[in-house]
Protein backbone atom coordinates (compact mmCIF):
# COMPACT_ATOMS: atom_id res chain seq x y z
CA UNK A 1 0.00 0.00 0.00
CA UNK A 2 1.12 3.62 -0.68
CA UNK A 3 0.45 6.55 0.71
CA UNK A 4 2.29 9.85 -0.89
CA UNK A 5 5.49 8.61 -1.21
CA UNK A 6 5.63 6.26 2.29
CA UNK A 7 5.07 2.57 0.95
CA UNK A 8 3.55 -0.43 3.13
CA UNK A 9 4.26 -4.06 2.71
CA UNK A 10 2.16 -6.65 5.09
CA UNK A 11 2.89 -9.81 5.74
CA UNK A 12 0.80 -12.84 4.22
CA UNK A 13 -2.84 -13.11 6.01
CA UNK A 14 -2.83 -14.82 9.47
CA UNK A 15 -6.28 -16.88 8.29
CA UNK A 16 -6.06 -17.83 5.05
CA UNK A 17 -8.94 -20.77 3.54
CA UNK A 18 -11.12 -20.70 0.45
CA UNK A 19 -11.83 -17.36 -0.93
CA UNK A 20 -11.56 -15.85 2.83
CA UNK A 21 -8.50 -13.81 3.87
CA UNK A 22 -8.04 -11.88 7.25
CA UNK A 23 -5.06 -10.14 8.75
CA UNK A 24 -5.74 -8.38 11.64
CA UNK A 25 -3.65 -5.33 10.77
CA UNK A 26 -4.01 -1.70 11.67
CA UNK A 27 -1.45 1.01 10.71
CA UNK A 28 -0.06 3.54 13.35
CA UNK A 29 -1.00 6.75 13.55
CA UNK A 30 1.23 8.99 10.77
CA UNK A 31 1.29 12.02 9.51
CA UNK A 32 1.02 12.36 6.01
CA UNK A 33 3.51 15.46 4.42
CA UNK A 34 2.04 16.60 0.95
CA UNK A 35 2.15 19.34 -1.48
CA UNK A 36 -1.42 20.56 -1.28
CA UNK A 37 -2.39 23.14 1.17
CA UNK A 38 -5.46 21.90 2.38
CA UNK A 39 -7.12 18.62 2.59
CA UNK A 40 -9.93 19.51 0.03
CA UNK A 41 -7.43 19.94 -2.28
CA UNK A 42 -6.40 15.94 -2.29
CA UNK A 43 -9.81 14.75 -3.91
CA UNK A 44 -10.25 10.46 -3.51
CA UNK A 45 -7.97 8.61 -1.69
CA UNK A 46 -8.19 5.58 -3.35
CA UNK A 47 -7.08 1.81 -1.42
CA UNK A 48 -5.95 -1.51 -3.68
CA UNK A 49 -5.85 -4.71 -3.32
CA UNK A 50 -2.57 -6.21 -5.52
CA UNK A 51 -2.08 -9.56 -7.01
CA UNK A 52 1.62 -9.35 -7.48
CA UNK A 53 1.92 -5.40 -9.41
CA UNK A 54 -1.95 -5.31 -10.35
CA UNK A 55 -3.98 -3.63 -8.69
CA UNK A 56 -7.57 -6.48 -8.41
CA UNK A 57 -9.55 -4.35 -6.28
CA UNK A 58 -10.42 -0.95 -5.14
CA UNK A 59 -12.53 1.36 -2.08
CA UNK A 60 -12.08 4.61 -2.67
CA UNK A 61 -12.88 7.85 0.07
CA UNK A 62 -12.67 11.82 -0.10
CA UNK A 63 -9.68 12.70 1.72
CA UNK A 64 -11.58 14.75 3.96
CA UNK A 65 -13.47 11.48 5.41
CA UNK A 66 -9.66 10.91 7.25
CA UNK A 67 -9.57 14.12 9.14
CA UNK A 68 -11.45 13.34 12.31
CA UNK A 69 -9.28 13.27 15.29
CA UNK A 70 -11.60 10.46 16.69
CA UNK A 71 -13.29 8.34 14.10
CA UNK A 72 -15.60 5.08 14.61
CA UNK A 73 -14.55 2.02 13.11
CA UNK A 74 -16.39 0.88 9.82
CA UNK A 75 -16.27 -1.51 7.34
CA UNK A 76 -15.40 -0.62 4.20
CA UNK A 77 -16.65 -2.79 1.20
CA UNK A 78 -14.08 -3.19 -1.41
CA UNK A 79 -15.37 -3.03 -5.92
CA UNK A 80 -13.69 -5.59 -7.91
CA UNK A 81 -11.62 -4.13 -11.03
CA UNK A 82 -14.10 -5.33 -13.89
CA UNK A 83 -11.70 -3.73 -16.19
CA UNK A 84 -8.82 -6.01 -14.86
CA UNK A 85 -11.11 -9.15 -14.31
CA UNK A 86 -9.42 -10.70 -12.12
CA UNK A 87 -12.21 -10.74 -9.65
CA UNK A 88 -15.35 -11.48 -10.79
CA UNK A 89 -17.81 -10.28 -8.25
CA UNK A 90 -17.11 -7.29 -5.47
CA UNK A 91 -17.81 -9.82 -2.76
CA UNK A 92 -14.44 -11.26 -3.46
CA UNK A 93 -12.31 -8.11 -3.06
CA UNK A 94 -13.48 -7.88 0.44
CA UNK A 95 -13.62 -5.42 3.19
CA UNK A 96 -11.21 -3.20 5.33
C-alpha cells in the first residue's frame, strides 16, 4: 500500500482458507507530508488490493473522510476491477 510517497508491505494473512483472507492489521497513527495546502485539495484517496503489481480491487474515500481526530470504526466494502477481471464479483475483493 502507498500513501504519498511512504510505501507499506504486510505480511501474508494470518487466516487464510477458500476465498476468505483476514489479517488483523491496523497502521499507526502517521502524519502524512504533501504538497497541497489543504485537505480539500487531495480529492479520492483511493485503497488496492494487488495480485503481485496489479492492482484487483479498489474502495475509494474523499480525503476529507480521514480528518477526524476520533473516528468510529467501519467496514469498508471493497469493488472488484471489472476492467482487470481478475475478480469477478465485489464480494471477493473484500472489506477493510
Amino acid at each position: 500500500m502507498c500513501i504519498g510517497e511512504q510505501s507499506y508491505n504486510f505480511e501474508p494473512p494470518k487466516v487464510s482458507k477458500n476465498s476468505y483472507n483476514r489479517w488483523h492489521h491496523r497502521l499507526a497513527e502517521a502524519r502524512l507530508k504533501t504538497a497541497y495546502s489543504s485537505v480539500e485539495m487531495i480529492g479520492r484517496v483511493y485503497i488496492y488490493l494487488m495480485k503481485d503489481s496489479v492492482p484487483i480491487g479498489y474502495w475509494w474515500a474523499n480525503a476529507t473522510e480521514f480528518i477526524d481526530p476520533s473516528p468510529q470504526y467501519r467496514w469498508c466494502i471493497m469493488k472488484a476491477d471489472k476492467a482487470i477481471g481478475t475478480l469477478k464479483h465485489d464480494h471477493e475483493a473484500g472489506m477493510i
